[in-house]
Protein backbone atom coordinates (compact mmCIF):
# COMPACT_ATOMS: atom_id res chain seq x y z
CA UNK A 1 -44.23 32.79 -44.43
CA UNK A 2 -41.89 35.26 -46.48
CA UNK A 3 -39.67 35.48 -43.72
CA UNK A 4 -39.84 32.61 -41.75
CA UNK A 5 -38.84 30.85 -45.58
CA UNK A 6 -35.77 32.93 -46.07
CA UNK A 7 -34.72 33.07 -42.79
CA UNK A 8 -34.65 28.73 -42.94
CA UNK A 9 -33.22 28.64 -46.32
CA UNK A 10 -30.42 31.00 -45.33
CA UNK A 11 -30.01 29.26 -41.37
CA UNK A 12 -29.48 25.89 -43.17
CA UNK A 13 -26.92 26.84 -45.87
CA UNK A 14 -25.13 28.75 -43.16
CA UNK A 15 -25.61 24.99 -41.13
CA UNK A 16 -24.84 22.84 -43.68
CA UNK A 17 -21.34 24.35 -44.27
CA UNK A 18 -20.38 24.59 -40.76
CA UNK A 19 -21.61 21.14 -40.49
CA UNK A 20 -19.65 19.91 -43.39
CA UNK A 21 -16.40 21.75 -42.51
CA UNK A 22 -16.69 19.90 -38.68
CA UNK A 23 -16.39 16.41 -40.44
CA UNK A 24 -14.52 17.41 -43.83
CA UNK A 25 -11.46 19.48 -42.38
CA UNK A 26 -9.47 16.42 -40.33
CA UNK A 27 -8.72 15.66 -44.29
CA UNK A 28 -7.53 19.16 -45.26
CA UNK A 29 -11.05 19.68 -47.21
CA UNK A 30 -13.62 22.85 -46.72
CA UNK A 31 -17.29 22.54 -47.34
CA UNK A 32 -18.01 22.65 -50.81
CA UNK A 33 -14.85 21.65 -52.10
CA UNK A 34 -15.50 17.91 -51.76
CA UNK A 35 -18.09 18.64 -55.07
CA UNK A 36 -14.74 19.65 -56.78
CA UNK A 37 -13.09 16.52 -56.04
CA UNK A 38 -16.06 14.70 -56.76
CA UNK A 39 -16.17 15.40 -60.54
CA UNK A 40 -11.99 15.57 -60.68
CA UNK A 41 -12.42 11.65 -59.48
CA UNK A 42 -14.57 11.85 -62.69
CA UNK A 43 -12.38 13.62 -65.22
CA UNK A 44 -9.45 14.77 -64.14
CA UNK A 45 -7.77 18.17 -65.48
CA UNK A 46 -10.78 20.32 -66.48
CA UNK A 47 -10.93 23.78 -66.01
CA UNK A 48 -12.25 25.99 -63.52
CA UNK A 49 -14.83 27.41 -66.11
CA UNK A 50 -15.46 23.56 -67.03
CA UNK A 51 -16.05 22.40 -62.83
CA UNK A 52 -18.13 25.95 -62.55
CA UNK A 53 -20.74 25.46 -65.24
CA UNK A 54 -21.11 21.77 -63.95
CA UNK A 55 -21.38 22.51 -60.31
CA UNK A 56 -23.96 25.27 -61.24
CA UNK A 57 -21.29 28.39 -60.08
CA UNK A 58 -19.57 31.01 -61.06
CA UNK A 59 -15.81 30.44 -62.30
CA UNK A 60 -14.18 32.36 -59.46
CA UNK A 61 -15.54 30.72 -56.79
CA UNK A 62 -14.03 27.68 -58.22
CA UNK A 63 -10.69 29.55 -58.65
CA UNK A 64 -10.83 30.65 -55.42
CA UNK A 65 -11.64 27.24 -54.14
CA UNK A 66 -8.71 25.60 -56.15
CA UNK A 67 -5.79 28.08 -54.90
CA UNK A 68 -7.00 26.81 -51.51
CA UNK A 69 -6.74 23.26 -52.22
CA UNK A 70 -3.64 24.41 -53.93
CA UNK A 71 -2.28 25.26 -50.93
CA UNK A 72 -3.64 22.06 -49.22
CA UNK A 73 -2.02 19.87 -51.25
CA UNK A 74 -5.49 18.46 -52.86
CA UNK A 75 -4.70 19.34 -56.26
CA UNK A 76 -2.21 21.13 -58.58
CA UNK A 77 -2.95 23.83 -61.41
CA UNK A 78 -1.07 23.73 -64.74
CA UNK A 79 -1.30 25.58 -68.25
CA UNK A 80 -3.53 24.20 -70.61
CA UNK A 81 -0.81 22.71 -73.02
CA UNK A 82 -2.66 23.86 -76.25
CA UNK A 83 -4.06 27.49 -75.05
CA UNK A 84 -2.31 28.91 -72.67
CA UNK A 85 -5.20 31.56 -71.14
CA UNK A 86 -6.60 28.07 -69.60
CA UNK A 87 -5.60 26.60 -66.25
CA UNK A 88 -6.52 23.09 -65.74
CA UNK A 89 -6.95 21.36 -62.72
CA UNK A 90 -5.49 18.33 -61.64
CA UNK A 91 -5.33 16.03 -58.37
CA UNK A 92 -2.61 15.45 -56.62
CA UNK A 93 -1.78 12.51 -54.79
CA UNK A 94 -3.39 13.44 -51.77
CA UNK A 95 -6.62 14.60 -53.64
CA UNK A 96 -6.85 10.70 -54.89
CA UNK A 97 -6.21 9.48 -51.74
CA UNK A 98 -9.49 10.96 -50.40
CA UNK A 99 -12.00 9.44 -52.89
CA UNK A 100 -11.55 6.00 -51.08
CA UNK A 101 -12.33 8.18 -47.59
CA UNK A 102 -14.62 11.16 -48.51
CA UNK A 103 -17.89 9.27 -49.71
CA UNK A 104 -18.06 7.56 -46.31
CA UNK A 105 -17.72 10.57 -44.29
CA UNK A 106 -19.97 12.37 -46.38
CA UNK A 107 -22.62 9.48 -46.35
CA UNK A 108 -22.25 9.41 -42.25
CA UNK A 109 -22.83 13.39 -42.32
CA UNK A 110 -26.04 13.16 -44.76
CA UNK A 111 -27.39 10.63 -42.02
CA UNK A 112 -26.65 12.78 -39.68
CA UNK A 113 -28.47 15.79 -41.17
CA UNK A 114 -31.43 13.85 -42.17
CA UNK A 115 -32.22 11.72 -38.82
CA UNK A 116 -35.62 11.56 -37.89
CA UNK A 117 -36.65 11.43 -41.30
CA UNK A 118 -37.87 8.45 -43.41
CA UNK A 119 -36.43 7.36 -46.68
CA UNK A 120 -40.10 8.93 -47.91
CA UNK A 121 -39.30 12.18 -46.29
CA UNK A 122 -35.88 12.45 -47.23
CA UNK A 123 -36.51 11.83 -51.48
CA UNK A 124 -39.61 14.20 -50.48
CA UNK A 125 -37.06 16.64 -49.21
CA UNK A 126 -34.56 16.07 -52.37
CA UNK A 127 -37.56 16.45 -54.19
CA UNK A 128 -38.53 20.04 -53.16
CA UNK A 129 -35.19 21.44 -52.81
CA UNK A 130 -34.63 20.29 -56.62
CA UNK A 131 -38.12 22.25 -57.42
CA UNK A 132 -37.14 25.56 -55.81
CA UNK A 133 -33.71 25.20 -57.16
CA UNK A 134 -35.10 25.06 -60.77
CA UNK A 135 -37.74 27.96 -60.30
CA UNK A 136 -33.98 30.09 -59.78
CA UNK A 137 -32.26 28.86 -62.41
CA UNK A 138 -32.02 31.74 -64.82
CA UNK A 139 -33.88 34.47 -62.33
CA UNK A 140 -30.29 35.88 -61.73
CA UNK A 141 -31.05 39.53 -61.58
């Protein structure tokens, strides 16, 4: 059970992404980076440490991610006008543009992943995913 567990949970992250980046990079947008956008259509300019703590990861991986869509043309990084050890992040034209194409696309690709399953199985699924999540929050070793 151990393995067969780990060896799912692992095979379906690795899936997911590939699976994600297939439909998400016609637009110029990786896996994972669509959550960025996601809360910048939200609130605009926070920083990376402010996305990271609300996407549930660690600041560089959101620094990382940001450079890239940097370099995409997704968003733009400035100073923080009133400390300047803060970078804020901020979308760019392009980066609007998306929010009336991404959901869409990303609603067609969660169909996708979850065919054969009823609405039942699927808040089942949301359901247990959520559950093992929590039981690692904090277990960071």
């Amino acid at each position: 059970m151990i393995d067969e567990f780990l060896t799912e949970i692992v095979g379906l992250r690795r899936a997911v992404k590939m699976f994600l980046d297939d439909r998400l990079l016609p637009y110029g947008v990786y896996g994972g980076q669509q959550l960025i956008l996601e809360y910048l259509w939200r609130e605009d300019g926070l920083t990376p440490g402010e996305l990271a703590r609300r996407m549930g990861v660690e600041t560089p991986t959101i620094t990382r991610a940001a450079q890239r869509m940097e370099l995409a043309g997704l968003v733009r990084r400035l100073p923080d006008p009133e400390d300047a050890r803060l970078v804020r992040i901020f979308l760019r034209e392009r980066g609007r543009e998306l929010q009336a194409l991404l959901p869409a696309v990303l609603g067609t690709a969660v169909d996708e992943m979850l065919e054969g399953l009823s609405a039942e199985e699927r808040a089942e699924l949301v359901r247990l995913l959520a559950h093992v999540r929590r039981n690692l929050a904090g277990k960071k070793s």
